[in-house]
C-alpha atoms as a PDB file:
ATOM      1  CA  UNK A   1      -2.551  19.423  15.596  1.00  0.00           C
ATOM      2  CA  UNK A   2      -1.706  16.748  13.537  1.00  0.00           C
ATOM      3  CA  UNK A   3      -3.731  13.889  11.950  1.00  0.00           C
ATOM      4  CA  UNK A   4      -2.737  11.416  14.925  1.00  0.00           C
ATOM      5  CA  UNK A   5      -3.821  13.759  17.540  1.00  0.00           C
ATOM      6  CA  UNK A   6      -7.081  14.165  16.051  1.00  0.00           C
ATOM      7  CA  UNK A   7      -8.190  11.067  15.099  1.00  0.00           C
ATOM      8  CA  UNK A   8      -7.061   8.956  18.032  1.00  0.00           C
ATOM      9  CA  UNK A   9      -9.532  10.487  20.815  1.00  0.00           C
ATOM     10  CA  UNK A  10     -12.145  10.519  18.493  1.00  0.00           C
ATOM     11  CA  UNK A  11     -11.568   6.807  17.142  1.00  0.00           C
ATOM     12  CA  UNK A  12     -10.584   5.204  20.171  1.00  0.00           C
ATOM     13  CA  UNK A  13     -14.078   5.374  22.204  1.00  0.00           C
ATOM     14  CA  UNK A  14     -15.744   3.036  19.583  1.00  0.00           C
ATOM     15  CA  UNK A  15     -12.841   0.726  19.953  1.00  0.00           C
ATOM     16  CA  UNK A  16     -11.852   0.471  23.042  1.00  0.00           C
ATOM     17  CA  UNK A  17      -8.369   1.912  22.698  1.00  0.00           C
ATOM     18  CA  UNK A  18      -7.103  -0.338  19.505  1.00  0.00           C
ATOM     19  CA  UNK A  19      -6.566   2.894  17.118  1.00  0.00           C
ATOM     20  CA  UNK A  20      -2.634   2.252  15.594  1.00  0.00           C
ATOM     21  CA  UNK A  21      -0.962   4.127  13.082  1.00  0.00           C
ATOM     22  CA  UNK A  22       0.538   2.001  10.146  1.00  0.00           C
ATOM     23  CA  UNK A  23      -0.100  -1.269  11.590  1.00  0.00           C
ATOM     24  CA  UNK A  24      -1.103  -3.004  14.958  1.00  0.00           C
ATOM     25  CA  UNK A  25       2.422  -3.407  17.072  1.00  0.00           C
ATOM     26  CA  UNK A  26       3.424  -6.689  18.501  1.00  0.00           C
ATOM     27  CA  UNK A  27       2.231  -6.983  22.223  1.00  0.00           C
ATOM     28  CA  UNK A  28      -0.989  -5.006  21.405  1.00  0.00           C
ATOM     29  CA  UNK A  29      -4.287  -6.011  22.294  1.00  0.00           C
ATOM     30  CA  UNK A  30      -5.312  -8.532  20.314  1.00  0.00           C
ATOM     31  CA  UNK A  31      -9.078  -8.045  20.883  1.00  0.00           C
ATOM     32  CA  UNK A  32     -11.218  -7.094  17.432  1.00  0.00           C
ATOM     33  CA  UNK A  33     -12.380  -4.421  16.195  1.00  0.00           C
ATOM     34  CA  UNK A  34      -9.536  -2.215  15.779  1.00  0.00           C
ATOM     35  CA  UNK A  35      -8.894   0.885  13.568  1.00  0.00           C
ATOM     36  CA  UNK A  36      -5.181   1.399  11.536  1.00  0.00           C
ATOM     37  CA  UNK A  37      -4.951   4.776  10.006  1.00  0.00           C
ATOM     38  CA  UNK A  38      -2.352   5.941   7.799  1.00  0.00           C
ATOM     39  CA  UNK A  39      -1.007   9.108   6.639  1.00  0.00           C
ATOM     40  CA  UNK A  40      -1.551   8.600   2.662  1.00  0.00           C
ATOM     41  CA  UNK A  41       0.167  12.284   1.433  1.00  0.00           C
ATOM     42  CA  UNK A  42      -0.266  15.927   2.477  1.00  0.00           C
ATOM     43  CA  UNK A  43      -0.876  19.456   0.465  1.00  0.00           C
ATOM     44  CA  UNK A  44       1.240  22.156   2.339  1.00  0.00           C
ATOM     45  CA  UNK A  45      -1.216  25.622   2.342  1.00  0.00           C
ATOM     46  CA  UNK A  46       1.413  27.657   0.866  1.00  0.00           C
ATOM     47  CA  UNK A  47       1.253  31.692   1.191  1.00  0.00           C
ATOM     48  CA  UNK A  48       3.570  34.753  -0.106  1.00  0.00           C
ATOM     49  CA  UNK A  49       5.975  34.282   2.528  1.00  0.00           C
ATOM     50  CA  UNK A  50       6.101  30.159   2.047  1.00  0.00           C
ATOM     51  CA  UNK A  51       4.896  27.281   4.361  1.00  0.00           C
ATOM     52  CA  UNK A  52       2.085  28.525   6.607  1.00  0.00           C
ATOM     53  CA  UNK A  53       2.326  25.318   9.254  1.00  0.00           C
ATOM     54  CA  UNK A  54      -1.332  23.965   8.051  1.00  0.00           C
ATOM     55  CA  UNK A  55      -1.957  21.774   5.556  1.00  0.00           C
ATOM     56  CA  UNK A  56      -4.479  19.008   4.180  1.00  0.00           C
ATOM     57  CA  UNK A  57      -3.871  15.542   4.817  1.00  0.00           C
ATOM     58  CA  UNK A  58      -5.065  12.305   3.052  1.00  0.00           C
ATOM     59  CA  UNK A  59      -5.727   9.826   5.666  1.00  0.00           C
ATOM     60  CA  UNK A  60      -6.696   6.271   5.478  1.00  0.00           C
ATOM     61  CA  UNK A  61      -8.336   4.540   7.668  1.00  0.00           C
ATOM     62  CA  UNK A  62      -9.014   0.726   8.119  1.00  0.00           C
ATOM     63  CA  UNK A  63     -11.458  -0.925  10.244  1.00  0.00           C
ATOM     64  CA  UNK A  64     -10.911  -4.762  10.811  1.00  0.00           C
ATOM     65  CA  UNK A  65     -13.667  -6.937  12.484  1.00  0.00           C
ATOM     66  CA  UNK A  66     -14.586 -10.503  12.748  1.00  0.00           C
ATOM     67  CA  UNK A  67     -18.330 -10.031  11.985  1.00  0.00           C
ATOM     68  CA  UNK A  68     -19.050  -8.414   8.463  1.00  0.00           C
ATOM     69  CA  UNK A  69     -22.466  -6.385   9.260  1.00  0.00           C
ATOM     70  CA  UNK A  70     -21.054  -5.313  12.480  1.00  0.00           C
ATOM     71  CA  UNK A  71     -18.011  -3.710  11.117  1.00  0.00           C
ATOM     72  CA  UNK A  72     -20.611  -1.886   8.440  1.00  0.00           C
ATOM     73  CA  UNK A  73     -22.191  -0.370  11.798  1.00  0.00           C
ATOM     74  CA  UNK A  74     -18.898   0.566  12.791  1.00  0.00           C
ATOM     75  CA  UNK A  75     -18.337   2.203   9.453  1.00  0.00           C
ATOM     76  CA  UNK A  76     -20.861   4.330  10.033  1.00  0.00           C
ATOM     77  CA  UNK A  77     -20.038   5.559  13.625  1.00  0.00           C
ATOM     78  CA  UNK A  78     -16.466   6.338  12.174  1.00  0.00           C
ATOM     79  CA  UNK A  79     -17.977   8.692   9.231  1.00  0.00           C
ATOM     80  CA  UNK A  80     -20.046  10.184  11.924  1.00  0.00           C
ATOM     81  CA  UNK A  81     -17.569  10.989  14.968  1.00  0.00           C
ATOM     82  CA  UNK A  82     -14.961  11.568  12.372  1.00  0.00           C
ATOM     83  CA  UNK A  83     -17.587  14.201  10.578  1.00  0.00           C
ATOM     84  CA  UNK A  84     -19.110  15.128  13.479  1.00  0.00           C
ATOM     85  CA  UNK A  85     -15.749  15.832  16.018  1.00  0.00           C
ATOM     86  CA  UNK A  86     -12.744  17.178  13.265  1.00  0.00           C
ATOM     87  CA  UNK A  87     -13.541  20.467  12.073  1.00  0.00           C
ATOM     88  CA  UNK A  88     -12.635  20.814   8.156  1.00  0.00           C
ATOM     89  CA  UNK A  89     -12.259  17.163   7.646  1.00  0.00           C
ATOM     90  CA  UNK A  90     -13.804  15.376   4.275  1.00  0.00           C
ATOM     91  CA  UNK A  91     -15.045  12.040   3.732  1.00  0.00           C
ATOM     92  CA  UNK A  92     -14.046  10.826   0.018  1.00  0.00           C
ATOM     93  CA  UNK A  93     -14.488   7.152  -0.494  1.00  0.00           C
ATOM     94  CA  UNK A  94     -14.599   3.578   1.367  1.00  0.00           C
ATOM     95  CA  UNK A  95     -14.179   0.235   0.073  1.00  0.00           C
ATOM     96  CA  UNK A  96     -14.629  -3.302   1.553  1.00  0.00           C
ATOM     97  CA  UNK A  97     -11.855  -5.477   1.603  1.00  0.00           C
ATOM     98  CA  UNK A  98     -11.109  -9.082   2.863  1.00  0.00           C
ATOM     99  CA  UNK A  99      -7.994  -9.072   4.717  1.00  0.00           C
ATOM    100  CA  UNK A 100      -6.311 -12.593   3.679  1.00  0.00           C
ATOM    101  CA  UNK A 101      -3.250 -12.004   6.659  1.00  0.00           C
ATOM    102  CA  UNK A 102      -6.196 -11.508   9.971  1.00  0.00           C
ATOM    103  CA  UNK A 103      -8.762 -13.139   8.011  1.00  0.00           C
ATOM    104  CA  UNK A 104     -10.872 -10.433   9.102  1.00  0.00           C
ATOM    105  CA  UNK A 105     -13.201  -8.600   7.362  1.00  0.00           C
ATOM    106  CA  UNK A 106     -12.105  -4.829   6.336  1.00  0.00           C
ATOM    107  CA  UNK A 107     -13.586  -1.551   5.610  1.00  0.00           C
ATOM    108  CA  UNK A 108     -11.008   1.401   4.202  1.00  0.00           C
ATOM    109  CA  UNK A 109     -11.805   4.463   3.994  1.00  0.00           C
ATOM    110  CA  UNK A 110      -9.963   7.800   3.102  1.00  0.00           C
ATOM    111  CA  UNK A 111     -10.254  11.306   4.366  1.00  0.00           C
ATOM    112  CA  UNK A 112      -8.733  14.690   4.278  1.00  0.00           C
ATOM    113  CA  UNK A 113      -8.431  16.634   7.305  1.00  0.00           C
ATOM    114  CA  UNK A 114      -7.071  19.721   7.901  1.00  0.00           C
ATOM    115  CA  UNK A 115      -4.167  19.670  10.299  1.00  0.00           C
ATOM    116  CA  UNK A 116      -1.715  22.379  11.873  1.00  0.00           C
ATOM    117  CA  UNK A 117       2.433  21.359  12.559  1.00  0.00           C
END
Protein backbone atom coordinates (compact mmCIF):
# COMPACT_ATOMS: atom_id res chain seq x y z
CA UNK A 1 0.00 0.00 0.00
CA UNK A 2 1.39 3.10 -0.74
CA UNK A 3 1.79 6.37 1.26
CA UNK A 4 -1.51 7.88 -0.41
CA UNK A 5 -3.56 4.96 0.45
CA UNK A 6 -2.62 5.11 3.93
CA UNK A 7 -2.73 8.39 4.90
CA UNK A 8 -5.87 9.57 3.14
CA UNK A 9 -8.54 7.43 5.26
CA UNK A 10 -6.79 8.15 8.20
CA UNK A 11 -6.39 12.06 7.53
CA UNK A 12 -9.51 12.72 5.94
CA UNK A 13 -12.01 12.14 9.07
CA UNK A 14 -10.43 15.18 10.92
CA UNK A 15 -10.88 17.18 7.81
CA UNK A 16 -13.71 16.53 6.32
CA UNK A 17 -12.39 15.10 3.08
CA UNK A 18 -9.73 18.09 2.14
CA UNK A 19 -6.52 15.62 2.27
CA UNK A 20 -4.55 16.50 -1.41
CA UNK A 21 -1.38 15.32 -2.50
CA UNK A 22 1.11 18.11 -3.69
CA UNK A 23 -1.24 20.88 -3.58
CA UNK A 24 -5.07 21.66 -3.27
CA UNK A 25 -6.56 21.32 -7.11
CA UNK A 26 -8.61 24.04 -8.61
CA UNK A 27 -12.42 23.34 -8.05
CA UNK A 28 -11.69 21.80 -4.58
CA UNK A 29 -13.38 22.66 -1.57
CA UNK A 30 -12.35 25.66 -0.46
CA UNK A 31 -13.42 25.19 3.19
CA UNK A 32 -10.28 25.32 5.93
CA UNK A 33 -8.60 23.14 7.50
CA UNK A 34 -7.12 21.02 4.96
CA UNK A 35 -4.09 18.62 4.95
CA UNK A 36 -1.38 18.54 1.66
CA UNK A 37 1.01 15.71 1.97
CA UNK A 38 3.86 15.09 -0.14
CA UNK A 39 6.04 12.31 -1.00
CA UNK A 40 9.58 13.92 0.12
CA UNK A 41 12.02 10.65 -1.05
CA UNK A 42 11.92 6.88 -0.48
CA UNK A 43 14.65 4.07 0.75
CA UNK A 44 13.96 0.87 -1.39
CA UNK A 45 14.44 -2.36 1.32
CA UNK A 46 16.84 -4.01 -0.85
CA UNK A 47 17.57 -7.97 -0.40
CA UNK A 48 20.02 -10.65 -2.20
CA UNK A 49 17.82 -11.02 -5.03
CA UNK A 50 17.21 -6.93 -5.43
CA UNK A 51 14.04 -4.76 -4.86
CA UNK A 52 11.75 -6.46 -2.35
CA UNK A 53 8.43 -4.11 -3.28
CA UNK A 54 8.57 -2.33 0.39
CA UNK A 55 10.25 0.48 1.21
CA UNK A 56 10.38 3.62 3.67
CA UNK A 57 8.96 6.75 2.67
CA UNK A 58 9.57 10.39 3.84
CA UNK A 59 6.32 12.08 3.86
CA UNK A 60 5.39 15.59 4.53
CA UNK A 61 2.57 16.71 5.65
CA UNK A 62 1.01 20.28 5.91
CA UNK A 63 -1.87 21.38 7.84
CA UNK A 64 -3.33 24.89 6.87
CA UNK A 65 -5.97 26.63 9.13
CA UNK A 66 -7.33 30.02 9.68
CA UNK A 67 -7.14 29.93 13.53
CA UNK A 68 -3.50 29.37 14.93
CA UNK A 69 -4.32 27.34 18.35
CA UNK A 70 -6.84 25.37 16.54
CA UNK A 71 -4.59 24.08 13.90
CA UNK A 72 -2.02 23.17 17.04
CA UNK A 73 -5.09 20.86 18.20
CA UNK A 74 -5.20 19.55 14.88
CA UNK A 75 -1.50 18.87 15.00
CA UNK A 76 -1.93 16.77 17.58
CA UNK A 77 -4.87 14.57 16.31
CA UNK A 78 -2.66 14.08 13.09
CA UNK A 79 0.49 12.69 15.25
CA UNK A 80 -2.04 10.60 16.98
CA UNK A 81 -4.28 8.88 14.14
CA UNK A 82 -1.20 8.94 12.03
CA UNK A 83 0.73 7.01 15.13
CA UNK A 84 -2.04 5.38 16.25
CA UNK A 85 -3.67 3.87 12.60
CA UNK A 86 -0.18 3.21 10.20
CA UNK A 87 1.68 0.41 11.46
CA UNK A 88 5.65 1.12 11.22
CA UNK A 89 5.23 4.75 10.61
CA UNK A 90 7.69 7.46 12.51
CA UNK A 91 7.10 10.87 13.52
CA UNK A 92 10.48 13.01 13.02
CA UNK A 93 9.91 16.70 13.22
CA UNK A 94 7.19 19.63 12.72
CA UNK A 95 7.60 23.18 12.22
CA UNK A 96 5.18 26.19 12.12
CA UNK A 97 5.05 28.15 9.20
CA UNK A 98 3.03 31.23 7.95
CA UNK A 99 1.83 30.59 4.59
CA UNK A 100 2.18 34.19 2.80
CA UNK A 101 0.04 32.67 -0.63
CA UNK A 102 -3.48 31.41 1.78
CA UNK A 103 -2.51 33.62 4.48
CA UNK A 104 -3.20 30.80 6.61
CA UNK A 105 -1.47 29.62 9.34
CA UNK A 106 0.69 26.23 8.75
CA UNK A 107 1.98 23.34 10.61
CA UNK A 108 4.55 20.79 8.55
CA UNK A 109 5.42 17.94 9.64
CA UNK A 110 7.47 14.91 8.26
CA UNK A 111 7.15 11.20 8.65
CA UNK A 112 8.39 7.91 7.46
CA UNK A 113 6.09 5.20 6.85
CA UNK A 114 6.58 2.02 5.69
CA UNK A 115 4.80 1.29 2.45
CA UNK A 116 4.46 -1.85 0.02
CA UNK A 117 4.27 -1.23 -4.25
Amino acid sequence: MNAGQQLYPILSTLVDGRVFPLQRWEGADSANPYIIYSKVSSIPDNTMDGFSGHEYVRVQIDIYHEDYDELDALAIQVIDAISTGIPLSEFLSRQELPDDDTGLYRQSMDWQLWTST
